[in-house]
C-alpha atoms as a PDB file:
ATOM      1  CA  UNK A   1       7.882   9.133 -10.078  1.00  0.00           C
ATOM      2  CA  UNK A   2      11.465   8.578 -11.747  1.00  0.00           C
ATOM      3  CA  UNK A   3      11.591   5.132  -9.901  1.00  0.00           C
ATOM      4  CA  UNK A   4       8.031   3.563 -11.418  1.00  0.00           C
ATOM      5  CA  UNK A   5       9.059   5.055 -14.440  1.00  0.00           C
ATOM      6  CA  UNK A   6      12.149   3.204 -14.225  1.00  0.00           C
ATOM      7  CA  UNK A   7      10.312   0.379 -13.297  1.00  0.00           C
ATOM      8  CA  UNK A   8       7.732   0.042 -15.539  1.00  0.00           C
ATOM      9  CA  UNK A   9      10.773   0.875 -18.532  1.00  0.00           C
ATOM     10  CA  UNK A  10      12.488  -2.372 -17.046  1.00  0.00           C
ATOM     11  CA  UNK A  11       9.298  -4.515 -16.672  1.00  0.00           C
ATOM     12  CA  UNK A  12       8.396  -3.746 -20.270  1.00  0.00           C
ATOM     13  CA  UNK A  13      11.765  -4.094 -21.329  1.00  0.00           C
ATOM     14  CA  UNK A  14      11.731  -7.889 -20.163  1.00  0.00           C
ATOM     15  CA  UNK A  15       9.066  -8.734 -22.531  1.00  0.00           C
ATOM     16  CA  UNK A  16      10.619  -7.953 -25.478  1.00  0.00           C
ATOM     17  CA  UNK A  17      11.662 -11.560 -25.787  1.00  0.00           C
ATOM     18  CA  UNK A  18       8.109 -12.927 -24.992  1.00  0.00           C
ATOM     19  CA  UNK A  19       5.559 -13.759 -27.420  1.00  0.00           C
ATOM     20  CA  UNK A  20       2.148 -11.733 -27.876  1.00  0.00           C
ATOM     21  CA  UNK A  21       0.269 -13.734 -26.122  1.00  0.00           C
ATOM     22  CA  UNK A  22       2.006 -14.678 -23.371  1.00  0.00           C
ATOM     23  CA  UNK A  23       2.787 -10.639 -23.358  1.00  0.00           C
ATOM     24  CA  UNK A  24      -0.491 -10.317 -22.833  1.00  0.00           C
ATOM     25  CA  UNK A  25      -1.199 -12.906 -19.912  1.00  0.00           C
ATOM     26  CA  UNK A  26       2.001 -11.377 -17.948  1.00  0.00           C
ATOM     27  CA  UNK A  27       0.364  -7.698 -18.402  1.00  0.00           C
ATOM     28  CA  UNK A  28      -2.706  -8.614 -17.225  1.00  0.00           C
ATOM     29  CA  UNK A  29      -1.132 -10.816 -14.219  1.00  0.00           C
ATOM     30  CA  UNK A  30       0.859  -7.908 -13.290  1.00  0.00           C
ATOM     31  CA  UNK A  31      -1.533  -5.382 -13.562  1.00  0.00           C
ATOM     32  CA  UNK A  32      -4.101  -7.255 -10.882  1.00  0.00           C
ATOM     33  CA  UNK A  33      -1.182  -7.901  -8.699  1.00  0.00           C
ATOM     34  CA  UNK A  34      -1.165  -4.030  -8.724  1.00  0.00           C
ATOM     35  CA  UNK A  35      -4.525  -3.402  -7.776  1.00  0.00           C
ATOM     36  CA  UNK A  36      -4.524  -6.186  -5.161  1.00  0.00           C
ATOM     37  CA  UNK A  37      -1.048  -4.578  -3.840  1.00  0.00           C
ATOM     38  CA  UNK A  38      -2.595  -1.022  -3.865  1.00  0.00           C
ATOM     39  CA  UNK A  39      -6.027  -2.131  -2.008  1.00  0.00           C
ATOM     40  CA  UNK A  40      -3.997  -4.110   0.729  1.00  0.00           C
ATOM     41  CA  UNK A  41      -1.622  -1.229   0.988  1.00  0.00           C
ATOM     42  CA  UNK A  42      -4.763   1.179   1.188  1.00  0.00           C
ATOM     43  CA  UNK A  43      -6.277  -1.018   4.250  1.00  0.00           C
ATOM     44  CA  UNK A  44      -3.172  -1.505   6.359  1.00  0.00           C
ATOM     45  CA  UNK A  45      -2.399   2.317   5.962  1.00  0.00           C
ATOM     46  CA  UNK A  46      -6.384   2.951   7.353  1.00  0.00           C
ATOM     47  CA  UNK A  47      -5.810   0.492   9.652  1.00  0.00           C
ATOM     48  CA  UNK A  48      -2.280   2.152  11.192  1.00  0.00           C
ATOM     49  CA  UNK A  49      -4.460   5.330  11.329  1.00  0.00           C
ATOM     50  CA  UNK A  50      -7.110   3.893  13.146  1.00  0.00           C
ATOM     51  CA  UNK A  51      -5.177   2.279  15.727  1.00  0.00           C
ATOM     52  CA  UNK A  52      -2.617   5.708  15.974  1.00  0.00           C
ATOM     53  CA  UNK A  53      -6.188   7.519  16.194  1.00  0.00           C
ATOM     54  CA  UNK A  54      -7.571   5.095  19.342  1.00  0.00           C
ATOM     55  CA  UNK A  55      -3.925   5.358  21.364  1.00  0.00           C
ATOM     56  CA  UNK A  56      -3.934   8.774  21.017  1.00  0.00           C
ATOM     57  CA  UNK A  57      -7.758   8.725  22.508  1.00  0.00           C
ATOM     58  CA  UNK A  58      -6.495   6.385  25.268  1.00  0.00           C
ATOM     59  CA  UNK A  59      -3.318   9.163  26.555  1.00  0.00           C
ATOM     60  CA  UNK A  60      -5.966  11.473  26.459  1.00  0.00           C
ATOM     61  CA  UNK A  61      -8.196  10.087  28.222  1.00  0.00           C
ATOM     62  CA  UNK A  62      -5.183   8.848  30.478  1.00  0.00           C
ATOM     63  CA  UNK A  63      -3.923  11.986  30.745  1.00  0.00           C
ATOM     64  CA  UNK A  64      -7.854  13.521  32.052  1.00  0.00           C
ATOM     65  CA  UNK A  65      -7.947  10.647  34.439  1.00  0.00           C
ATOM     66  CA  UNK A  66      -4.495  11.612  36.263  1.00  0.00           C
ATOM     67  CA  UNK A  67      -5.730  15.423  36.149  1.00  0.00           C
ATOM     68  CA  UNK A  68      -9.206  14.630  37.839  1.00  0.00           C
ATOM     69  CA  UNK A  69      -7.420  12.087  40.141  1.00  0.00           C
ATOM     70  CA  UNK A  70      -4.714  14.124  41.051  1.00  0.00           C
END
């Protein structure tokens, strides 16, 4: 929490030289490279899960295999 705090104080800090509109443009830019960050983050974290999901299916099926096969 400290650390976006400290980065959104620095980011906003930057634009103190920039003029109103251009303010505006970079605000907006940043904010959908946010989103898009945060939905790509959100898929490759569901996709990690799925795959940690189907190897741990595939020991344990391994692992009922070598008990049945002996």
């Amino acid at each position: 929490v400290v650390s976006g705090l400290a980065t959104a104080g620095a980011f906003l800090y930057s634009l103190k030289d920039v003029s109103a509109e251009s303010r505006r443009d970079v605000i907006e830019g940043a904010g959908i490279a946010v989103v898009v960050l945060t939905i790509g983050g959100f898929f490759i974290h569901k996709a990690v899960r799925f795959f940690e999901e189907q190897d741990k299916m595939s020991l344990e099926d391994r692992q009922e295999d070598e008990d049945h096969h002996g």
